[in-house]
Protein backbone atom coordinates (compact mmCIF):
# COMPACT_ATOMS: atom_id res chain seq x y z
CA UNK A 1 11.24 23.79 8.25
CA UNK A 2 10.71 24.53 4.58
CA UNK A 3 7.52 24.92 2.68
CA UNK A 4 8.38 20.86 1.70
CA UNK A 5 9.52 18.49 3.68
CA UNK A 6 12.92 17.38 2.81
CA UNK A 7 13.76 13.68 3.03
CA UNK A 8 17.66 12.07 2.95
CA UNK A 9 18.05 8.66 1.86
CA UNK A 10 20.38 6.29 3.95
CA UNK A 11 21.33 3.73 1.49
CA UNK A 12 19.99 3.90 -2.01
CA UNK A 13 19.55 0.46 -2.86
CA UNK A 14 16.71 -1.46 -4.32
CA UNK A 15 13.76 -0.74 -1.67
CA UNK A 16 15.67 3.36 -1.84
CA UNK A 17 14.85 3.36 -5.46
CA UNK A 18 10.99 2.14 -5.35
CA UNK A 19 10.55 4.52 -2.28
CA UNK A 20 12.06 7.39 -4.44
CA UNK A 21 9.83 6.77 -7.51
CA UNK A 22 6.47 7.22 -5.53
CA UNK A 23 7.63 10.30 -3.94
CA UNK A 24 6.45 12.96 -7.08
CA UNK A 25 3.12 11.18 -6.14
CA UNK A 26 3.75 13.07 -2.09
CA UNK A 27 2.39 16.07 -2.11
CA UNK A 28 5.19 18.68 0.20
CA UNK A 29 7.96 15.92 0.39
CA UNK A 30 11.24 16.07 -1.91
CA UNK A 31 14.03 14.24 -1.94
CA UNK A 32 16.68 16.90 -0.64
CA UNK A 33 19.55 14.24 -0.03
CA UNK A 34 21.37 10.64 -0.52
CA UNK A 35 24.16 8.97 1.42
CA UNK A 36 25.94 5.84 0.39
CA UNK A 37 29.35 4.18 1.44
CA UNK A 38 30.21 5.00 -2.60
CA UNK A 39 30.16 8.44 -3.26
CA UNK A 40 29.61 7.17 -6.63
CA UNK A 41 26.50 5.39 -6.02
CA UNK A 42 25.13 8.34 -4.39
CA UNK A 43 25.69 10.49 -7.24
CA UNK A 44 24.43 8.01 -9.51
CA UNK A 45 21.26 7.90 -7.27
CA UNK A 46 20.74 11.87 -6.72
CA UNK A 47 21.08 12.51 -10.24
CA UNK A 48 18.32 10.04 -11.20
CA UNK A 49 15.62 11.20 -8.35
CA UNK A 50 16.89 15.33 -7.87
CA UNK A 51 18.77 15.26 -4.75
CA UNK A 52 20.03 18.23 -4.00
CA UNK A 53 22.83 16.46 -1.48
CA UNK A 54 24.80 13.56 -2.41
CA UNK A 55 27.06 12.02 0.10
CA UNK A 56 29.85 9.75 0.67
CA UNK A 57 29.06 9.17 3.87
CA UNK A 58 25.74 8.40 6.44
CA UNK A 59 27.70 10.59 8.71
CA UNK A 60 27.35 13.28 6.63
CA UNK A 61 23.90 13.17 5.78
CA UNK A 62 23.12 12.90 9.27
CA UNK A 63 24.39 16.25 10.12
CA UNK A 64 23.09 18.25 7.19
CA UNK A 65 21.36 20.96 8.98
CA UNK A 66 19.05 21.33 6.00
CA UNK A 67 17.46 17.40 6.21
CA UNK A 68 14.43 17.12 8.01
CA UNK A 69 13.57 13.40 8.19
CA UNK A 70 15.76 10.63 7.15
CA UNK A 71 14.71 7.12 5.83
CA UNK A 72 16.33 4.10 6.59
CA UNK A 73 16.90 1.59 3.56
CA UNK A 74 19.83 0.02 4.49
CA UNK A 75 19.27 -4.19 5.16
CA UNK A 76 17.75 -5.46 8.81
CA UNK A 77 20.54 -5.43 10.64
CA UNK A 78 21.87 -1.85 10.31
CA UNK A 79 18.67 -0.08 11.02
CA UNK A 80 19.32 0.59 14.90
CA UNK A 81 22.76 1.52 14.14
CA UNK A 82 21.70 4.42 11.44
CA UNK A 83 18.44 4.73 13.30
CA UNK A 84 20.42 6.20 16.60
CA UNK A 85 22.87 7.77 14.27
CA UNK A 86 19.99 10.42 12.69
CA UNK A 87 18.05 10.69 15.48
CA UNK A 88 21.38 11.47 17.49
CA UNK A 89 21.53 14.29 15.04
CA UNK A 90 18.84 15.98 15.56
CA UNK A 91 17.16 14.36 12.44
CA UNK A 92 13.05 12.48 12.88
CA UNK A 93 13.35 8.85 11.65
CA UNK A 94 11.21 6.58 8.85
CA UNK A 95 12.62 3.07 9.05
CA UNK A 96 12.73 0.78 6.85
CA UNK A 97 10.54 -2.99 8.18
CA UNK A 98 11.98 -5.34 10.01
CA UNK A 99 11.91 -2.11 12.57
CA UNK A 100 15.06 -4.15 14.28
CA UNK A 101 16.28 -7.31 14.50
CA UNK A 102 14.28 -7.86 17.88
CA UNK A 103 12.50 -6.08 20.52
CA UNK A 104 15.79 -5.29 22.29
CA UNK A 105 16.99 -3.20 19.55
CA UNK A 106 13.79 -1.71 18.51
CA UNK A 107 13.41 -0.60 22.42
CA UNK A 108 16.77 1.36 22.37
CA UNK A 109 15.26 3.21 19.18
CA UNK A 110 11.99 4.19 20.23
CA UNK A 111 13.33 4.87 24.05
CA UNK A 112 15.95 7.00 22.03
CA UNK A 113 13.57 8.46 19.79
CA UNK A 114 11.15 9.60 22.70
CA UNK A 115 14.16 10.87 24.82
CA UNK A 116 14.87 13.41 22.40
CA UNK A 117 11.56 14.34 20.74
CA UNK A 118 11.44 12.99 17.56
CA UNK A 119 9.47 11.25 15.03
CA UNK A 120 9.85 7.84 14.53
CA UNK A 121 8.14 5.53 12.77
CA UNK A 122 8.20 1.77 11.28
CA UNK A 123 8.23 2.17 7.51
CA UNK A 124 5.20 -0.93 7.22
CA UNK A 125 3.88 0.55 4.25
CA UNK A 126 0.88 -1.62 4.23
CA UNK A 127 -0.14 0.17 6.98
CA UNK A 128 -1.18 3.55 4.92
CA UNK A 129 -2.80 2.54 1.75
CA UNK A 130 -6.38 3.58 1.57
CA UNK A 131 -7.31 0.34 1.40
CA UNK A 132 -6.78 -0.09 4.73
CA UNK A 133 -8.14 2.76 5.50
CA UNK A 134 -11.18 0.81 4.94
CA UNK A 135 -10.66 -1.65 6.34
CA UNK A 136 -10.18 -0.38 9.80
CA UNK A 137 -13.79 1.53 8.98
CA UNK A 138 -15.54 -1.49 8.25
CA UNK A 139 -14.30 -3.49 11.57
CA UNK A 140 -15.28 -0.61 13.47
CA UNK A 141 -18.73 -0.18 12.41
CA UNK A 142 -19.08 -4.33 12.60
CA UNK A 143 -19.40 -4.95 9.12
CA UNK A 144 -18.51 -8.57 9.68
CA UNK A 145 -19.43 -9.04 13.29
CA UNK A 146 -16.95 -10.52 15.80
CA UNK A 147 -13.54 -10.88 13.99
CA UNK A 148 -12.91 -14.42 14.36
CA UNK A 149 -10.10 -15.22 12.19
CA UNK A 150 -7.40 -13.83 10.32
CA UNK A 151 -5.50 -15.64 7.40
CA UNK A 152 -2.62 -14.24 5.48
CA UNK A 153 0.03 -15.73 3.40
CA UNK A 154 3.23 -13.99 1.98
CA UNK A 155 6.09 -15.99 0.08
CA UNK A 156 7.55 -15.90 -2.64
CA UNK A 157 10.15 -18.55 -4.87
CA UNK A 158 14.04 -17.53 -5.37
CA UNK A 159 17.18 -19.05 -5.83
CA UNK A 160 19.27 -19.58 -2.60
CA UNK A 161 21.90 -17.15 -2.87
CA UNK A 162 24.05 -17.25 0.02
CA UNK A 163 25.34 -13.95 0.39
CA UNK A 164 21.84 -12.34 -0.45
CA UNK A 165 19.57 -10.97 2.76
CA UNK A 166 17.43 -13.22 2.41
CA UNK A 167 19.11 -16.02 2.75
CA UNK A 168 22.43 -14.86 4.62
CA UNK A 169 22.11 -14.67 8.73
CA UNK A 170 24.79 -12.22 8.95
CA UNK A 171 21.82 -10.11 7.16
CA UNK A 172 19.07 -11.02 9.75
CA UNK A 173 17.46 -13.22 6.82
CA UNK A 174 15.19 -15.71 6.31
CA UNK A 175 10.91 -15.45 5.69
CA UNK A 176 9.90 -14.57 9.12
CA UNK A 177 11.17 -10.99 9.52
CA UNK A 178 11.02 -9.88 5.70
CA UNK A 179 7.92 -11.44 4.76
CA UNK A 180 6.18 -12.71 7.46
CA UNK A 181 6.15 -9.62 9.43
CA UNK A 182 3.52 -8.37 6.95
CA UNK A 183 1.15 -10.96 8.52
CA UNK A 184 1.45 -10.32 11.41
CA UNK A 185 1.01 -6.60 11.14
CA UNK A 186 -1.65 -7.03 9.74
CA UNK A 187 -3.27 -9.56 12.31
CA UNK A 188 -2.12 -6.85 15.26
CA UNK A 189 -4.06 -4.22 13.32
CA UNK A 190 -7.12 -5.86 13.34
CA UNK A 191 -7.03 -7.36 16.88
CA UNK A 192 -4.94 -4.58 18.23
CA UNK A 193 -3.34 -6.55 21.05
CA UNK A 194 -0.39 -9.17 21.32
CA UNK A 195 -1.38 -13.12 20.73
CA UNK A 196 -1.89 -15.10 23.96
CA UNK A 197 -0.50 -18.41 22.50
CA UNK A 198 1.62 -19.20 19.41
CA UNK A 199 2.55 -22.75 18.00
CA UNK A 200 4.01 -23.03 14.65
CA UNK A 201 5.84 -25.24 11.96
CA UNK A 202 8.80 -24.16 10.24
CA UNK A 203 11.86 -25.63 7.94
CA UNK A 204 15.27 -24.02 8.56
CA UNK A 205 16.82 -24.02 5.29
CA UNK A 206 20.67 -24.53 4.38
CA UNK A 207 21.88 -21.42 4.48
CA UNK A 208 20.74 -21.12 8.70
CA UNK A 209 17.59 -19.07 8.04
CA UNK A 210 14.00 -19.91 8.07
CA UNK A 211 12.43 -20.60 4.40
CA UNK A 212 9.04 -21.78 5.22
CA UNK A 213 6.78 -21.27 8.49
CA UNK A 214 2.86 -21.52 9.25
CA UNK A 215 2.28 -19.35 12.46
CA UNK A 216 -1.39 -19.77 14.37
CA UNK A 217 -1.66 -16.90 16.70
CA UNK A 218 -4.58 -16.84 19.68
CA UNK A 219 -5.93 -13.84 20.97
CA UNK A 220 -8.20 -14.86 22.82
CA UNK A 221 -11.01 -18.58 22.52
CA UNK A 222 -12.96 -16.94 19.45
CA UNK A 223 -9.67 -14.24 17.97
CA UNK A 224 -7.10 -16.64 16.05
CA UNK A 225 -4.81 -16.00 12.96
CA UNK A 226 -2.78 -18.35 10.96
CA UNK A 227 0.29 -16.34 8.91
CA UNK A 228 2.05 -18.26 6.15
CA UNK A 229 5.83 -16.80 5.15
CA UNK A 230 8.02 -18.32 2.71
CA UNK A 231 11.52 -17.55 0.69
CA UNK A 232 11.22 -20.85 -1.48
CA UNK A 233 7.49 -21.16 -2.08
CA UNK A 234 5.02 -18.97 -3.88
CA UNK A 235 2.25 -17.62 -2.30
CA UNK A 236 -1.28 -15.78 -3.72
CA UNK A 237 -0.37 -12.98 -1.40
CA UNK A 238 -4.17 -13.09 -0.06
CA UNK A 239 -5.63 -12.30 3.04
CA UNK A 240 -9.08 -12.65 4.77
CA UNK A 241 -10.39 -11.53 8.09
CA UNK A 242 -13.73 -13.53 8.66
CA UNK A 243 -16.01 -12.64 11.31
CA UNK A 244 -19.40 -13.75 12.99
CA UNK A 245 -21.44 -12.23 10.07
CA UNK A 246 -19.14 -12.10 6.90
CA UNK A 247 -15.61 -11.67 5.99
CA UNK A 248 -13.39 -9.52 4.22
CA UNK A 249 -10.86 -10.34 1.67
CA UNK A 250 -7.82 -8.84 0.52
CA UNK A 251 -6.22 -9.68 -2.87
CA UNK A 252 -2.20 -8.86 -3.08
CA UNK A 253 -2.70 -7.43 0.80
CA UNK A 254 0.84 -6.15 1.29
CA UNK A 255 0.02 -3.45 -1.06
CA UNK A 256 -3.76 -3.54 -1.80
CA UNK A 257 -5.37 -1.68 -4.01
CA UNK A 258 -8.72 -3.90 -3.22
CA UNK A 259 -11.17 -5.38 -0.92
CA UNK A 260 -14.66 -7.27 -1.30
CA UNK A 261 -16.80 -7.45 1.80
CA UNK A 262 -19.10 -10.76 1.99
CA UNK A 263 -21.93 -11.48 3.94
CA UNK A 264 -24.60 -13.89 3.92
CA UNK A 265 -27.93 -12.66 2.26
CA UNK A 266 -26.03 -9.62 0.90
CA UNK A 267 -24.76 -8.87 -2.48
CA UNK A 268 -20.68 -8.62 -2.79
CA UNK A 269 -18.99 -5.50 -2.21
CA UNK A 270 -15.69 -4.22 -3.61
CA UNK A 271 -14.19 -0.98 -2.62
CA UNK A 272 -11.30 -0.12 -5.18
CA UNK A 273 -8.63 2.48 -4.35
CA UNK A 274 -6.26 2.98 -7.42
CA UNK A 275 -3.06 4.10 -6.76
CA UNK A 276 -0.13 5.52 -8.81
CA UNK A 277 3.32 4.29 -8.81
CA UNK A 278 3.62 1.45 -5.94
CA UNK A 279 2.08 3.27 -3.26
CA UNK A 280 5.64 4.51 -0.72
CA UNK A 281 3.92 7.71 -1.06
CA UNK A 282 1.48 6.83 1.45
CA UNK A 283 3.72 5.98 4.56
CA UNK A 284 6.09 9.01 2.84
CA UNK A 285 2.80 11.28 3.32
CA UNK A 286 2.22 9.70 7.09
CA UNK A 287 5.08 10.92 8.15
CA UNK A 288 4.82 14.49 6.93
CA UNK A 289 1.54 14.90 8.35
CA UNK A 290 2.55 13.69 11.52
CA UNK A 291 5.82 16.28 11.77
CA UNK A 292 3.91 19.01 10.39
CA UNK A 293 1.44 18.14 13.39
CA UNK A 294 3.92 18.24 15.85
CA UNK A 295 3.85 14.22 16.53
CA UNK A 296 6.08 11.98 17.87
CA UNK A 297 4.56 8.91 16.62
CA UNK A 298 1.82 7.86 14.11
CA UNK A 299 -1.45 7.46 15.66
CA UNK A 300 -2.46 4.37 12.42
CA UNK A 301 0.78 2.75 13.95
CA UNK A 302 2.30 4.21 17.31
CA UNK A 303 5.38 2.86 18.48
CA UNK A 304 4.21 0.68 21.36
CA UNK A 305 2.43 -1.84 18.80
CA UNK A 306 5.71 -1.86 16.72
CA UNK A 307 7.35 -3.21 19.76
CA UNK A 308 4.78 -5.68 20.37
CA UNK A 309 4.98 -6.76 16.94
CA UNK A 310 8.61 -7.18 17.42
CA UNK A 311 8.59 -9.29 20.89
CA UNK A 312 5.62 -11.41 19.23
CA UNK A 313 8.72 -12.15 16.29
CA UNK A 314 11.40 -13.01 18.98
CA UNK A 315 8.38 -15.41 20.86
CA UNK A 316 8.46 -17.37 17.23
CA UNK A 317 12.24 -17.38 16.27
CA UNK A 318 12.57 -18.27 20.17
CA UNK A 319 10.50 -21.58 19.96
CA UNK A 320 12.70 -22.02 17.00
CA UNK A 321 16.25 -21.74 18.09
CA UNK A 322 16.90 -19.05 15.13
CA UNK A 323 19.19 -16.59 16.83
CA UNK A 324 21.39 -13.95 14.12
CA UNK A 325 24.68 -13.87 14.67
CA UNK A 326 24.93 -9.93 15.75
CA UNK A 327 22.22 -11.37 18.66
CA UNK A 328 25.02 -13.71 20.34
């Protein structure tokens, strides 16, 4: 392996291009190579970000002997199918959330993934910032007692556009796995087990995908969460985990920057953590540390709990009929 880590980029679309401008914030990664179905959008692409590889083809990125770890940007329901393709040759795996379209796919991946020896890894990006960070340190020295609750809401308002991802099944679309996912990570992180019991509401919109849902999640009598997700209604993008003897909240919590820790009697705490750029550069930087390490799998967000998180999303789209078309 070279002195930097060199990363190829499997679809350079719109989450590609964010991921690519945090990466001069990554200390030892580069962008070494793009592949596109259009050589011309891969030019395009490795002439705006440095790549030293552009490529007509995934197929060809895969087997560049020189790539070291490829990410995964291409929409939900190509990620096992490029996932198995690098890791097939030879090549450690970020991937782009959703992880899968459902547990069944995510298993072949990580089964695949182990098989050979590679790193793999759900790109959640949430998962990295510093902010987090924190927030993991103050559960585990009780700052807030016995976590009690977790609330979280993601959604945003757009225009249904049929053919879009987020509205169009054949795309795995809808709230749930785009948006909603972020919830629940985040709900898994600080309970660190699967829910017991899930009920929810939810509207299925016109285009076959699910628009607007309210998920409550028990862990256990006294460990619940309730996750909002929505593709037609505006969120504040806010999150709080309240416990016996305070609570935590977390403004814009899908990429915080952050947190204010209140407890009764006590003065208000907030714990900033500026960032430059958008902040990729943290899950970019996860994943070289791991490799240089010699890991398999992230220890903030190992493999096993990405499955889990998956099964807990087929549990809710089961109770709701939603089924994709590439799952029939």
């Amino acid at each position: 392996m070279s002195e930097k880590i060199r990363w190829g980029i499997i679809g350079p679309g719109f989450i590609a291009r964010r991921f690519a401008n945090c990466m001069p914030y990554a200390p030892g990664e580069e962008i070494y190579a793009v592949a596109s179905r259009s050589q011309e959008k891969a030019d395009a692409f490795g002439a705006e970000y440095g790549a030293t590889k552009c490529y007509g083809s995934y197929e060809e990125l895969a087997n560049d002997p020189d790539v070291d770890v490829a990410y995964i940007a291409t929409p939900h329901n190509y990620h096992l199918s490029h996932t198995l393709l690098c890791l097939n040759a030879g090549k450690h795996v970020l991937c782009e959330k959703p992880f899968a379209v459902n547990a069944k796919e995510a298993t072949v991946m990580i089964d695949c993934a182990r098989e050979k020896k590679l790193f793999l890894m759900d790109a959640f990006w949430t998962r990295y910032f510093p902010v987090m960070a924190k927030l993991r340190e103050l559960l585990a020295d009780n700052a807030i007692g016995d976590v009690m609750l977790v609330q979280a809401d993601f959604g945003g308002r757009g225009p249904i556009v049929p053919e879009k991802r987020h509205f169009n099944p054949d795309l795995a679309g809808g709230a749930l796995l785009d948006v909603g996912s972020y919830c629940l990570q985040l709900a898994s992180m600080v309970y660190g087990k699967k829910p017991k019991d899930i009920v929810s509401q939810y509207t299925i919109g016109s285009t076959g995908v699910d628009e607007l849902s309210v998920v409550v999640c028990k862990y256990s009598d006294y460990e619940m969460a309730t996750l909002t997700s929505a593709i037609r209604l505006g969120t504040p993008h806010e999150a709080r985990v309240m416990g016996s003897e305070g609570y935590i909240a977390i403004p814009d919590f899908w990429h915080p920057s952050e947190l204010t820790l209140v407890r009764p009697g006590q003065e208000r705490e907030t714990f900033r953590f500026p960032y430059d750029g958008e902040g990729f550069q943290y899950e970019a930087m996860e994943v070289g540390q791991c490799i240089r390490a010699g890991l398999t799998e992230s220890p903030i967000y190992p493999l096993d709990e990405t499955l889990a998180i998956m099964e807990t999303l087929d549990l809710i789209r089961a109770d709701w009929g939603l089924r994709y078309p590439m799952e029939e």
